[in-house]
N, C-alpha and C. Protein backbone atom coordinates (compact mmCIF):
# COMPACT_ATOMS: atom_id res chain seq x y z
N UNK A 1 -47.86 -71.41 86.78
CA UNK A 1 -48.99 -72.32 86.80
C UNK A 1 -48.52 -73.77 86.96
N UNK A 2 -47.15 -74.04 86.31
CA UNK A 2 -46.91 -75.66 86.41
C UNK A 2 -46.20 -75.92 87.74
N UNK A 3 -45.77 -74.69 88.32
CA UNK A 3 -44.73 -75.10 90.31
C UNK A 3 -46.72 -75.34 90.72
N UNK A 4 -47.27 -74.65 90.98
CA UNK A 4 -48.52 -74.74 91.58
C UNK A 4 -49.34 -76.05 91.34
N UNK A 5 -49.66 -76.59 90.34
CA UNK A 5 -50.13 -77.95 89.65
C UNK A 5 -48.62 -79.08 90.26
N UNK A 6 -47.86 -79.07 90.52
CA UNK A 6 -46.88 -79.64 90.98
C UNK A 6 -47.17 -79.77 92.30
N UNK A 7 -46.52 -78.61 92.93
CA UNK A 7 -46.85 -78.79 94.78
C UNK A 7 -48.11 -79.09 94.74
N UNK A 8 -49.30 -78.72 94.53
CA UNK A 8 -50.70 -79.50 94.78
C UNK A 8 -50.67 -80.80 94.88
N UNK A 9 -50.14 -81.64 94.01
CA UNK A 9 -49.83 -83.01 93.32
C UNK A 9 -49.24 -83.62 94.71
N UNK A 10 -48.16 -82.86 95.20
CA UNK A 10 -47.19 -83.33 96.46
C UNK A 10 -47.84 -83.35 97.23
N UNK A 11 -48.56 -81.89 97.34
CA UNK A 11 -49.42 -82.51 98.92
C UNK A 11 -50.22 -83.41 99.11
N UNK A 12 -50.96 -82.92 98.18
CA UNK A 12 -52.13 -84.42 97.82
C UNK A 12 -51.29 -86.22 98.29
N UNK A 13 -49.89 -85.84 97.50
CA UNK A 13 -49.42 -87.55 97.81
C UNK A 13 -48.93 -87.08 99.45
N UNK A 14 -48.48 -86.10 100.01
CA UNK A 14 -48.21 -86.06 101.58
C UNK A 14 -49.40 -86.58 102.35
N UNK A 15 -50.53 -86.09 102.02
CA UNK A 15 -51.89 -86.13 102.75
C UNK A 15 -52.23 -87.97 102.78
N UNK A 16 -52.09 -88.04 101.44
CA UNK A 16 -52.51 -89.66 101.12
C UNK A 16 -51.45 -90.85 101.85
N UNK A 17 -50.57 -89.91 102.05
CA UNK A 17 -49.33 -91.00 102.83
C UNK A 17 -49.48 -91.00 103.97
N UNK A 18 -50.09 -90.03 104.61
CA UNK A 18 -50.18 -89.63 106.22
C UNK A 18 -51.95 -90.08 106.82
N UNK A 19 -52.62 -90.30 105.19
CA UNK A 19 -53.78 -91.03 105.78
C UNK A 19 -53.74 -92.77 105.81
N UNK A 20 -52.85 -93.26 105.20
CA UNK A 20 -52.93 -94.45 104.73
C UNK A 20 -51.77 -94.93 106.33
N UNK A 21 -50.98 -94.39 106.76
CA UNK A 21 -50.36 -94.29 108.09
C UNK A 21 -50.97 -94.43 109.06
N UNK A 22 -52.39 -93.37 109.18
CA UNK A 22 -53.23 -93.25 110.53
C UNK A 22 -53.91 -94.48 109.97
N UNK A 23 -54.45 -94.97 109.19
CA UNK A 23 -55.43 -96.06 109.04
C UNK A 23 -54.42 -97.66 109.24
N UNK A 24 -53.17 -97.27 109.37
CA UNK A 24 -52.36 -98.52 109.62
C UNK A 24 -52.18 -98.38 111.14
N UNK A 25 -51.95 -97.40 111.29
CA UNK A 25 -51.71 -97.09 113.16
C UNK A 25 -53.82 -97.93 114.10
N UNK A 26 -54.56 -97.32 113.13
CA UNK A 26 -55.81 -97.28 113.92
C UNK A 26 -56.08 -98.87 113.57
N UNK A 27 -55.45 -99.55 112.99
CA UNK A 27 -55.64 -100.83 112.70
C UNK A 27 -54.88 -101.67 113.50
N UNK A 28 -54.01 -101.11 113.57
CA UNK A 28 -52.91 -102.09 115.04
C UNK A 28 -53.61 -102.11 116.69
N UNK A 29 -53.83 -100.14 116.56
CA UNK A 29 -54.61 -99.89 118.13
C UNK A 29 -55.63 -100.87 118.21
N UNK A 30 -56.84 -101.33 117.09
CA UNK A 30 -58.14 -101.85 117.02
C UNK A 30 -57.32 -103.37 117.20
N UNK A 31 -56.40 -103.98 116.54
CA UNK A 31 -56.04 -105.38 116.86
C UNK A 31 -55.55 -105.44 118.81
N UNK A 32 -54.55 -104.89 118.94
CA UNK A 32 -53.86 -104.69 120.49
C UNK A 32 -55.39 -104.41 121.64
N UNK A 33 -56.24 -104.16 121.12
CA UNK A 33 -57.36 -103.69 121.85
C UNK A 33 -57.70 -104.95 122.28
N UNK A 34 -58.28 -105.53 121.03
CA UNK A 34 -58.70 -106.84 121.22
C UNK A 34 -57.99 -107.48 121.57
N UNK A 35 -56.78 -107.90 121.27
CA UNK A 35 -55.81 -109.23 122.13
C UNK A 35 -55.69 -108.69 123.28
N UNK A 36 -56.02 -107.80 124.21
CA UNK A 36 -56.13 -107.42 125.40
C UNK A 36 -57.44 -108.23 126.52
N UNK A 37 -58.16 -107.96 125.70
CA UNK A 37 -59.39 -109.08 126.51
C UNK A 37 -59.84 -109.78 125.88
N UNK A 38 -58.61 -110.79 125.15
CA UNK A 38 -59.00 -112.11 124.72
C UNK A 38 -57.55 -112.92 124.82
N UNK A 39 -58.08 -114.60 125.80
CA UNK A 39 -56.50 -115.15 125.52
C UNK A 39 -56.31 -115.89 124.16
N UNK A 40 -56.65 -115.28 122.81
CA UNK A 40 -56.51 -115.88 121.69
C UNK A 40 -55.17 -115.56 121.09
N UNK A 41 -54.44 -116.18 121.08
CA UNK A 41 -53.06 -115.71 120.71
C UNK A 41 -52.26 -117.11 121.37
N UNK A 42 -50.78 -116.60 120.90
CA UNK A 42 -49.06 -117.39 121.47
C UNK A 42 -49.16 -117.02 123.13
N UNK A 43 -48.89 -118.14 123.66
CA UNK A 43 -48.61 -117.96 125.08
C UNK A 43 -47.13 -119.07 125.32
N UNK A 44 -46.34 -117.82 126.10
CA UNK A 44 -44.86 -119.15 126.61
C UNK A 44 -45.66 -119.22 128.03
N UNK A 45 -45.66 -120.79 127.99
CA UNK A 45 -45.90 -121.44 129.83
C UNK A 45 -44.28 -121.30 130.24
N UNK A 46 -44.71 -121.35 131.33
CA UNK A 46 -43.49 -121.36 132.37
C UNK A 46 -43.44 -122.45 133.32
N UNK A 47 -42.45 -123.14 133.41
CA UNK A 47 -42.57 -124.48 134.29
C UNK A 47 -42.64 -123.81 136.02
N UNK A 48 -43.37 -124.98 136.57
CA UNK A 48 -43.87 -124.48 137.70
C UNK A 48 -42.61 -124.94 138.75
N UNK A 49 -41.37 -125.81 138.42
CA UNK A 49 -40.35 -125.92 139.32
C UNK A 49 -39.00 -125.19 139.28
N UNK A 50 -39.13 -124.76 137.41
CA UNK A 50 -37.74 -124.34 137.45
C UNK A 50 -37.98 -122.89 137.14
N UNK A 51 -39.29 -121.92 137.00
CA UNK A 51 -39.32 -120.76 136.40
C UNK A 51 -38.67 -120.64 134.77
N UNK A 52 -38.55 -121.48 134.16
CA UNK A 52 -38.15 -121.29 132.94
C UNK A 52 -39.12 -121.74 131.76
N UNK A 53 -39.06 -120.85 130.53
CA UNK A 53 -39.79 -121.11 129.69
C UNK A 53 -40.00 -122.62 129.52
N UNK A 54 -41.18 -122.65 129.33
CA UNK A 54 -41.50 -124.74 128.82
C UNK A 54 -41.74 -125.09 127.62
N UNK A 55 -43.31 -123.79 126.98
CA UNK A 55 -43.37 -124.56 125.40
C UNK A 55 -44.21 -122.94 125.19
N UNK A 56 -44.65 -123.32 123.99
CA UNK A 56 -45.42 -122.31 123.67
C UNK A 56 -47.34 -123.04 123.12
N UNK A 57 -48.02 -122.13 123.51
CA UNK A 57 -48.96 -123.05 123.48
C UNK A 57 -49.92 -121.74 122.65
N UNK A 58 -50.71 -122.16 121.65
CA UNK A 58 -51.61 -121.43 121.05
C UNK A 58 -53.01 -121.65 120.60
N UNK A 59 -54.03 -120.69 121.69
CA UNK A 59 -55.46 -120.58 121.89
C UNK A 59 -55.97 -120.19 120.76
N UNK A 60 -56.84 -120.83 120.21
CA UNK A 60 -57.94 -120.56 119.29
C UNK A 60 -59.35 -120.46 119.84
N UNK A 61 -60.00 -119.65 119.20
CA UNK A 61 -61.35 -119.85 119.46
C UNK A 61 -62.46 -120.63 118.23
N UNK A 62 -63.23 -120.87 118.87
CA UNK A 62 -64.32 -121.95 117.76
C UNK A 62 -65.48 -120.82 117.18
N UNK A 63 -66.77 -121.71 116.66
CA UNK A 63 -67.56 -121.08 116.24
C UNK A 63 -68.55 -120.52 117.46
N UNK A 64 -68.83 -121.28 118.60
CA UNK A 64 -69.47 -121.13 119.72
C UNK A 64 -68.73 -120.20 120.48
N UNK A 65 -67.27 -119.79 120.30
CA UNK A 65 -67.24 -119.40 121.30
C UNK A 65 -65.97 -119.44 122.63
N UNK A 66 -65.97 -121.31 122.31
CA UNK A 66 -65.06 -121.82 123.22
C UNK A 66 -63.82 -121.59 123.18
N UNK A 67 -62.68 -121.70 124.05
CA UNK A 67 -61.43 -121.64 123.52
C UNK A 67 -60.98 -122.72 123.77
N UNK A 68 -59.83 -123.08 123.30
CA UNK A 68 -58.67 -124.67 122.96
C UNK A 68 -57.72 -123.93 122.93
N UNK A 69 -56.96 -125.06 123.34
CA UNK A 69 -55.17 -124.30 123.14
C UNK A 69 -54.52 -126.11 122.60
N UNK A 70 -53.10 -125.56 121.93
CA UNK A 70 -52.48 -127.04 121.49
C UNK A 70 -50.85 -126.08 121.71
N UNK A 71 -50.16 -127.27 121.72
CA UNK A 71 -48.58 -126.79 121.83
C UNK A 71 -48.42 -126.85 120.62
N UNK A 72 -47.44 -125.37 120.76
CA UNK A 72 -47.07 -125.47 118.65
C UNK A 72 -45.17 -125.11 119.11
N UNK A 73 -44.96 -125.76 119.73
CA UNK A 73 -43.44 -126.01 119.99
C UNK A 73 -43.03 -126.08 121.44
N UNK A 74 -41.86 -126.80 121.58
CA UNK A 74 -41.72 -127.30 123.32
C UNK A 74 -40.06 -126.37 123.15
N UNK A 75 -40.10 -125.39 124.29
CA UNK A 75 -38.95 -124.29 124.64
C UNK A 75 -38.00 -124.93 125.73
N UNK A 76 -38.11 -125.91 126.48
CA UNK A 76 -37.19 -126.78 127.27
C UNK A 76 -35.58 -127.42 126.90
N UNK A 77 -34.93 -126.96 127.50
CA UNK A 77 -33.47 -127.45 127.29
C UNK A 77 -33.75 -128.88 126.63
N UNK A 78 -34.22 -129.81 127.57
CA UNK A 78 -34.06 -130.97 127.08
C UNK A 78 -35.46 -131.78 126.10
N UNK A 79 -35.89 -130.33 125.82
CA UNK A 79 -37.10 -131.35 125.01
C UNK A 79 -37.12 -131.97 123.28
N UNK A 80 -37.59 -132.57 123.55
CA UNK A 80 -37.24 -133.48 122.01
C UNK A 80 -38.83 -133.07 121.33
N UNK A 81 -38.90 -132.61 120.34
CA UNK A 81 -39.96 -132.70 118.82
C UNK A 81 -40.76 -133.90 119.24
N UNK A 82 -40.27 -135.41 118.99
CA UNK A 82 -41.39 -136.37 119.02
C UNK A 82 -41.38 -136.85 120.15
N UNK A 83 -41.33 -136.04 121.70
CA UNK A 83 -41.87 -136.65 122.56
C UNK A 83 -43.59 -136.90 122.50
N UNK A 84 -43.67 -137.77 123.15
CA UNK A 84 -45.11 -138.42 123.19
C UNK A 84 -45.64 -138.71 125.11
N UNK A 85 -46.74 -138.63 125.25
CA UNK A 85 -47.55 -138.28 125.78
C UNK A 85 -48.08 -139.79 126.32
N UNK A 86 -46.85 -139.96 126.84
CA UNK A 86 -46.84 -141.76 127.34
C UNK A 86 -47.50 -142.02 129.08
N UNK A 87 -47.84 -140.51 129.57
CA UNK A 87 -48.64 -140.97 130.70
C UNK A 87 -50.04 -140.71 130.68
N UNK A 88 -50.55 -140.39 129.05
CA UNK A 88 -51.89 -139.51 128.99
C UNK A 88 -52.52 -141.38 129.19
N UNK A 89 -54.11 -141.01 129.53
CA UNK A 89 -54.86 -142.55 129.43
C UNK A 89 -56.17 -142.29 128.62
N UNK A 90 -56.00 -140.97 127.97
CA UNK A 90 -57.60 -140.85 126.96
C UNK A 90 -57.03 -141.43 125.43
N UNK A 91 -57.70 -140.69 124.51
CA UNK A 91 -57.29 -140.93 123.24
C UNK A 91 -55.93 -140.24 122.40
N UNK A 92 -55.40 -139.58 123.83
CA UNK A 92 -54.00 -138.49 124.02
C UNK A 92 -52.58 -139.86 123.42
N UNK A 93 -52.93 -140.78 124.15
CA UNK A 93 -51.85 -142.03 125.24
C UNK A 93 -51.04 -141.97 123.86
N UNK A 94 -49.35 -141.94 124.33
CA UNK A 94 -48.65 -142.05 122.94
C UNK A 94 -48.93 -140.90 121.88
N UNK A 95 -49.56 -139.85 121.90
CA UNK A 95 -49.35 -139.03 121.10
C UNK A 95 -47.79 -138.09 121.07
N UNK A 96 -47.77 -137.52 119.78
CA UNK A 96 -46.95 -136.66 120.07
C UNK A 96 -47.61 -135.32 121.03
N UNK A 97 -46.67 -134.91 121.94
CA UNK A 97 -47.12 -133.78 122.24
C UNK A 97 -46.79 -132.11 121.68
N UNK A 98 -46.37 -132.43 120.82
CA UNK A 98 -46.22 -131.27 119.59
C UNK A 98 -47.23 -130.91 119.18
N UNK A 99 -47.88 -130.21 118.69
CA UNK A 99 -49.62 -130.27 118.40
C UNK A 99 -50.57 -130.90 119.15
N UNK A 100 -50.34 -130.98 120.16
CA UNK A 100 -51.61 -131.69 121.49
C UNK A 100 -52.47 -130.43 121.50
N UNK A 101 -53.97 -130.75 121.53
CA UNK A 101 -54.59 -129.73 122.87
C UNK A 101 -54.67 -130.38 123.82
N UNK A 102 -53.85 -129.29 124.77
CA UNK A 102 -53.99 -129.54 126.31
C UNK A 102 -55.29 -128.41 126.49
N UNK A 103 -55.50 -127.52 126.34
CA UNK A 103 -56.48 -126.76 126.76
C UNK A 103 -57.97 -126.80 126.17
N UNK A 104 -59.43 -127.38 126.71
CA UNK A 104 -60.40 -127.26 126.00
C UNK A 104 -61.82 -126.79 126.51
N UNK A 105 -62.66 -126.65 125.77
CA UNK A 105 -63.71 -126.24 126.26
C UNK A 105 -64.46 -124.66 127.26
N UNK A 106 -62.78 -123.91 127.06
CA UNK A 106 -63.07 -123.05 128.13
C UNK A 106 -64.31 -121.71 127.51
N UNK A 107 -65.31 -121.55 128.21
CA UNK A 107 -66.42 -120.05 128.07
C UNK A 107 -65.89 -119.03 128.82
N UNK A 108 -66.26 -117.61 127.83
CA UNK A 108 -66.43 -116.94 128.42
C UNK A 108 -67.60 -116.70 130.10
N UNK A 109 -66.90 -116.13 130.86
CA UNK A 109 -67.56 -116.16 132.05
C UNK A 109 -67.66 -114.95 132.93
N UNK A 110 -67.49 -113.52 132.32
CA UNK A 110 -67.55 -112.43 133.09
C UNK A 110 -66.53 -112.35 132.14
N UNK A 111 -65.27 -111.35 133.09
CA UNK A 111 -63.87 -111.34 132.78
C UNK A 111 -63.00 -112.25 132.89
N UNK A 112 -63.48 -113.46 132.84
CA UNK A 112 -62.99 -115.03 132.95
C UNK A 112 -63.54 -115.94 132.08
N UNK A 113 -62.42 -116.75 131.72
CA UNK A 113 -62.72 -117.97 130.80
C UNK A 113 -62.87 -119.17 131.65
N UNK A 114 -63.73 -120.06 131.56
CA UNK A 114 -64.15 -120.71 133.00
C UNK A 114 -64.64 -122.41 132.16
N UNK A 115 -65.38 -123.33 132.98
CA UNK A 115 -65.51 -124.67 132.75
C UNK A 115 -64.67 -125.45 131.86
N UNK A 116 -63.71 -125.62 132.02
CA UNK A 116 -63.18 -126.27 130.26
C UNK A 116 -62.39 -127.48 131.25
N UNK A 117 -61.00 -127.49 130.03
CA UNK A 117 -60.09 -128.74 130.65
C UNK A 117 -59.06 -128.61 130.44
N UNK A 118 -57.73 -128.91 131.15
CA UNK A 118 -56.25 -128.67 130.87
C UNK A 118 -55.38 -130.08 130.93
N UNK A 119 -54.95 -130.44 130.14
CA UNK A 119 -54.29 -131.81 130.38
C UNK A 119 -52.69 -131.41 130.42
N UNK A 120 -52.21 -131.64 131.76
CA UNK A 120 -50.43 -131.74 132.16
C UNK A 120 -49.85 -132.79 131.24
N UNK A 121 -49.13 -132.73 130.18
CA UNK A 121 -48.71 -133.81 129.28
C UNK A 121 -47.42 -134.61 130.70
N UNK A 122 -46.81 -133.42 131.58
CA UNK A 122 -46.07 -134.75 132.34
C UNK A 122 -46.46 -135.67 132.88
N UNK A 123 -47.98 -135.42 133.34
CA UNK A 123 -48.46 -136.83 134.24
C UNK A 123 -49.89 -137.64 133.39
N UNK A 124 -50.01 -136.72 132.57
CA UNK A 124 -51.56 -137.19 131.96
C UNK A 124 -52.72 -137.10 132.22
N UNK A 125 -52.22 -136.38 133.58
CA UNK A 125 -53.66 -135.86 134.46
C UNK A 125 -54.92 -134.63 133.94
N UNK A 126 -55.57 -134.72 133.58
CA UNK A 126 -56.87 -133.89 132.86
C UNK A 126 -57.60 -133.29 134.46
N UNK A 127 -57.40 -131.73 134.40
CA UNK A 127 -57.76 -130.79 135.09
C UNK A 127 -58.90 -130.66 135.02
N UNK A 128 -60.00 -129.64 135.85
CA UNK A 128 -60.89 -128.78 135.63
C UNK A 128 -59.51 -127.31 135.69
N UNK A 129 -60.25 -126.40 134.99
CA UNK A 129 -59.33 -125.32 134.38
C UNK A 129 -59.96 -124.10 134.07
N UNK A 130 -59.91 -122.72 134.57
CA UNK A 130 -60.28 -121.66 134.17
C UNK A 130 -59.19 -120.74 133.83
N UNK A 131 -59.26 -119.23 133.74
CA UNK A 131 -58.23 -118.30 133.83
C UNK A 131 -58.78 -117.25 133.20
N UNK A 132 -57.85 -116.26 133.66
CA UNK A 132 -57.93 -115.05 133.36
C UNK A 132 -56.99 -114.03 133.09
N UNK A 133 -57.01 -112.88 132.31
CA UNK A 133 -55.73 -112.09 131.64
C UNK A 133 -55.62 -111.33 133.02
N UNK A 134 -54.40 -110.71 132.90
CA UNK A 134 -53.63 -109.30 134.09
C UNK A 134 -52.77 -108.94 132.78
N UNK A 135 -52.30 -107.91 133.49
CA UNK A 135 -51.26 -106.87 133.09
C UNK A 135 -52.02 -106.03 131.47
N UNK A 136 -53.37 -105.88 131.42
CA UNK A 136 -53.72 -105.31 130.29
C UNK A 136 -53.80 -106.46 129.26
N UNK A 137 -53.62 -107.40 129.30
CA UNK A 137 -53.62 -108.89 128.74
C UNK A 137 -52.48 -109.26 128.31
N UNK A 138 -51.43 -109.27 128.95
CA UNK A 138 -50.01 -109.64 128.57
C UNK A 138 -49.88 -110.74 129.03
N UNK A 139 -50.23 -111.22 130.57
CA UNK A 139 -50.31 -112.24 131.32
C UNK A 139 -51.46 -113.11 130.87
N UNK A 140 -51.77 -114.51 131.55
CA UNK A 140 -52.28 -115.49 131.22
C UNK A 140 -52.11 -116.16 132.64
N UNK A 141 -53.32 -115.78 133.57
CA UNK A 141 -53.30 -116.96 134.78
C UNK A 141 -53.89 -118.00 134.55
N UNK A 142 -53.30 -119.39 134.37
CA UNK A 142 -54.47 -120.01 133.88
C UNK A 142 -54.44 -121.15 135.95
N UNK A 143 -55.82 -121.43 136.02
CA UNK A 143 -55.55 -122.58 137.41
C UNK A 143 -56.64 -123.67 136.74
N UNK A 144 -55.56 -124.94 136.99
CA UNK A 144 -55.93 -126.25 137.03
C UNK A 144 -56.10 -126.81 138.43
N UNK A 145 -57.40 -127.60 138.80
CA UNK A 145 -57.53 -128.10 139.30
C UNK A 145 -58.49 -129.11 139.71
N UNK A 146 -59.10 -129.92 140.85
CA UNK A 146 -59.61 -130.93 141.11
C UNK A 146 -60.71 -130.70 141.83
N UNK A 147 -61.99 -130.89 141.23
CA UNK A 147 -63.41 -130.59 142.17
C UNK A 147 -63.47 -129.00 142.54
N UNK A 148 -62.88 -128.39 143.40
CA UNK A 148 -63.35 -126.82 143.97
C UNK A 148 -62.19 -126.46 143.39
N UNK A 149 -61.78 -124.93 142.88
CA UNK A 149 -60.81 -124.35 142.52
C UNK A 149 -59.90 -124.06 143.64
N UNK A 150 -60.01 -123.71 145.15
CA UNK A 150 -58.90 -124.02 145.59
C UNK A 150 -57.85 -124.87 145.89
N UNK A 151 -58.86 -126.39 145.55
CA UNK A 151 -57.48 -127.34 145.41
C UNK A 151 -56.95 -127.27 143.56
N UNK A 152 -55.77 -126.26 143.92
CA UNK A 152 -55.40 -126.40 142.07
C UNK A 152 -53.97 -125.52 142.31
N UNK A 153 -53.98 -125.62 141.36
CA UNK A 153 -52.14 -124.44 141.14
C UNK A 153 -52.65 -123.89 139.99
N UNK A 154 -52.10 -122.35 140.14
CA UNK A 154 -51.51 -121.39 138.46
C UNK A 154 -50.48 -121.50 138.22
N UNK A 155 -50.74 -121.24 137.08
CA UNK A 155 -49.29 -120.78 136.28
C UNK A 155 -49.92 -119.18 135.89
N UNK A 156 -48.82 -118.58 135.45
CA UNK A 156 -49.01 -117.39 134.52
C UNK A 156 -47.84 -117.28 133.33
N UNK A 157 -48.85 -117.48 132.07
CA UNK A 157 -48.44 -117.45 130.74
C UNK A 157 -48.06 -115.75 130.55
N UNK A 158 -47.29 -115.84 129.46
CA UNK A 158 -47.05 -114.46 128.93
C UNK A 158 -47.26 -114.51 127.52
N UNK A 159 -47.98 -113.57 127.07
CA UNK A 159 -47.99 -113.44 125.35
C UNK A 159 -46.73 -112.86 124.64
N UNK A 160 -47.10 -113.71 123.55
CA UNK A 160 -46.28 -113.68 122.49
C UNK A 160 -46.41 -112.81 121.38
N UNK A 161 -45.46 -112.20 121.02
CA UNK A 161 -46.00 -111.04 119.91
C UNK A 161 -45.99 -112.00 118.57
């Protein structure tokens, strides 16, 4: 009677270990789902002359809706912590660009995040700016540009785990 009251006991804790597992597994699938069609997360930019990592930049979303992005560290050989943002001409000018948002205002728009704004901290220039995920949402096309979207350039970001 006491091996039987024993192994019961075990399985019971096997069962409870192997449910508390699937409910950690179905909790990751349900997160990875979502960061799939959303750019809310770590993104490394990639410089558009040298192909090499530039900074890392991280999208939030608001109460409405919108998304923002700010740099939460610069990945460049030669970049310095308190560079500042000495060609911006808004309320940017002289900031650090360590915590900048460069990215704002963007809506959802279909399968696109669309109307917002992107500010290039090298020149200070403030974009019109949309984008959209590829690769299952690993990628990050984002295009800046001026009046019609074909005058503009992408980049494509990659997420960050």
């Amino acid at each position: 009677m006491m091996q039987f009251t024993h192994r019961a006991r075990a399985v019971a804790l096997r069962t409870a270990r192997h449910a508390a597992l699937a409910g950690v597994l179905v909790a990751n699938a349900v997160t990875a789902m979502a960061q799939a069609d959303s750019p809310v997360g770590t993104w490394q930019t990639i410089d558009d002359h040298t192909g090499q990592p530039k900074a890392l930049v991280q999208i939030s979303q608001d109460g409405s809706g919108a998304l923002s992005g700010k740099v939460i560290k610069g990945l460049g050989a030669n970049d310095q912590p308190d560079r500042r943002c000495t060609a911006c001409t808004d309320a940017r000018k002289d900031q650090p660009i360590l915590g900048m948002t460069i990215l704002s205002d963007l809506k959802k728009d279909g399968d696109a995040w669309d109307h917002g704004q992107i500010l290039d901290p090298e020149n200070g220039k403030l974009y019109k700016c949309k984008m959209h995920l590829e690769d299952g949402g690993n990628k990050l096309v984002v295009r800046g540009y001026i009046g019609v979207s074909l005058l503009g350039r992408s980049q494509t970001w990659i997420r960050q785990q």
